[in-house]
Protein backbone atom coordinates (compact mmCIF):
# COMPACT_ATOMS: atom_id res chain seq x y z
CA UNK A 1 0.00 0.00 0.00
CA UNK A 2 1.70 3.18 -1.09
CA UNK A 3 1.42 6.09 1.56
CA UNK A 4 3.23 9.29 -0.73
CA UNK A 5 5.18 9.78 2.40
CA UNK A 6 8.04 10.68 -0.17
CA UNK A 7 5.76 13.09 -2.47
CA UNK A 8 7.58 16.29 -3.15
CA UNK A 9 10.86 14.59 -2.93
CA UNK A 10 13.43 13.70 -5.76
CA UNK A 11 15.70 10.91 -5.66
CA UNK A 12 18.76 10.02 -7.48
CA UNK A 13 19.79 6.46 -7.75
CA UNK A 14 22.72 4.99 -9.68
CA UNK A 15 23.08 1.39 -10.33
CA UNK A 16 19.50 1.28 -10.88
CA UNK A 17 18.66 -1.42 -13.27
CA UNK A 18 19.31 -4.40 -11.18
CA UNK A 19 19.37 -5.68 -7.52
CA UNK A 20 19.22 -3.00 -4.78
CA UNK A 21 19.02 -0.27 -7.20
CA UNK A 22 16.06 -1.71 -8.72
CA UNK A 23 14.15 -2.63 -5.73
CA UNK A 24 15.24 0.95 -4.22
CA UNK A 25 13.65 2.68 -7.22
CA UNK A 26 10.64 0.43 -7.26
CA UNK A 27 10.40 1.42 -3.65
CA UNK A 28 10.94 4.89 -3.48
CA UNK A 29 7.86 5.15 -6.55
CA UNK A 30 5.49 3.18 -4.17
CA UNK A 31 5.73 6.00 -1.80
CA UNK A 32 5.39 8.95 -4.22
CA UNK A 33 9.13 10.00 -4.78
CA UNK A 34 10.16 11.60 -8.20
CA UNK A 35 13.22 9.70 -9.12
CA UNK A 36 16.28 9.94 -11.55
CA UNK A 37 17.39 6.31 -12.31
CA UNK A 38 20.88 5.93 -14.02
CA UNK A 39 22.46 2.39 -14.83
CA UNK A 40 25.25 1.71 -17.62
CA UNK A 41 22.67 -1.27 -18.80
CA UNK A 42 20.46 0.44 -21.03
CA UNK A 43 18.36 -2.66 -21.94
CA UNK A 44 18.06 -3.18 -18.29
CA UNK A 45 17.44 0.49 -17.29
CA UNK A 46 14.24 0.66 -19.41
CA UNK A 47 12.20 -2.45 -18.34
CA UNK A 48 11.53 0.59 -15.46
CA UNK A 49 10.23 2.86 -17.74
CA UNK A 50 6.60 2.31 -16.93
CA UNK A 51 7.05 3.44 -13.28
CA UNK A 52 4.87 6.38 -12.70
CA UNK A 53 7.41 9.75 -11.88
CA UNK A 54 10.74 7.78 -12.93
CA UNK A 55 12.82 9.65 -15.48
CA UNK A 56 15.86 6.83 -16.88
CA UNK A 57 19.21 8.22 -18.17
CA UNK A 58 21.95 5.69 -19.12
CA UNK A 59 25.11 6.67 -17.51
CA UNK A 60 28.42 5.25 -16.00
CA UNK A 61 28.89 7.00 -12.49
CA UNK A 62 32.68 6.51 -12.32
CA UNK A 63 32.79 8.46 -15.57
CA UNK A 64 33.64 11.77 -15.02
């Protein structure tokens, strides 16, 4: 049961396409966050493209 305890806020989360990346973004959408997902793994990074509020942007975060 989502509670939008998070509305109003933006998250950033790297690493997002898989494991605790994933399951944080899925997460942080359940309770009403706006979130920026980023992952290296494009194909990965857009099987999340039908959560509500979650903009995707492939990118390596060690790159500077």
């Amino acid at each position: 049961m989502p509670s939008n305890r998070l509305s109003g806020k933006t998250i950033f989360v790297t690493a997002s396409a898989q494991g605790i990346g994933r399951a944080s973004v899925i997460a942080f959408a359940q309770e009403g966050a706006r979130i920026i997902a980023t992952d290296v793994n494009k194909d990965k990074l857009s099987e999340l493209e039908n959560i509500s509020g979650c903009l995707l942007y492939t990118s390596d975060a060690a790159d500077e």
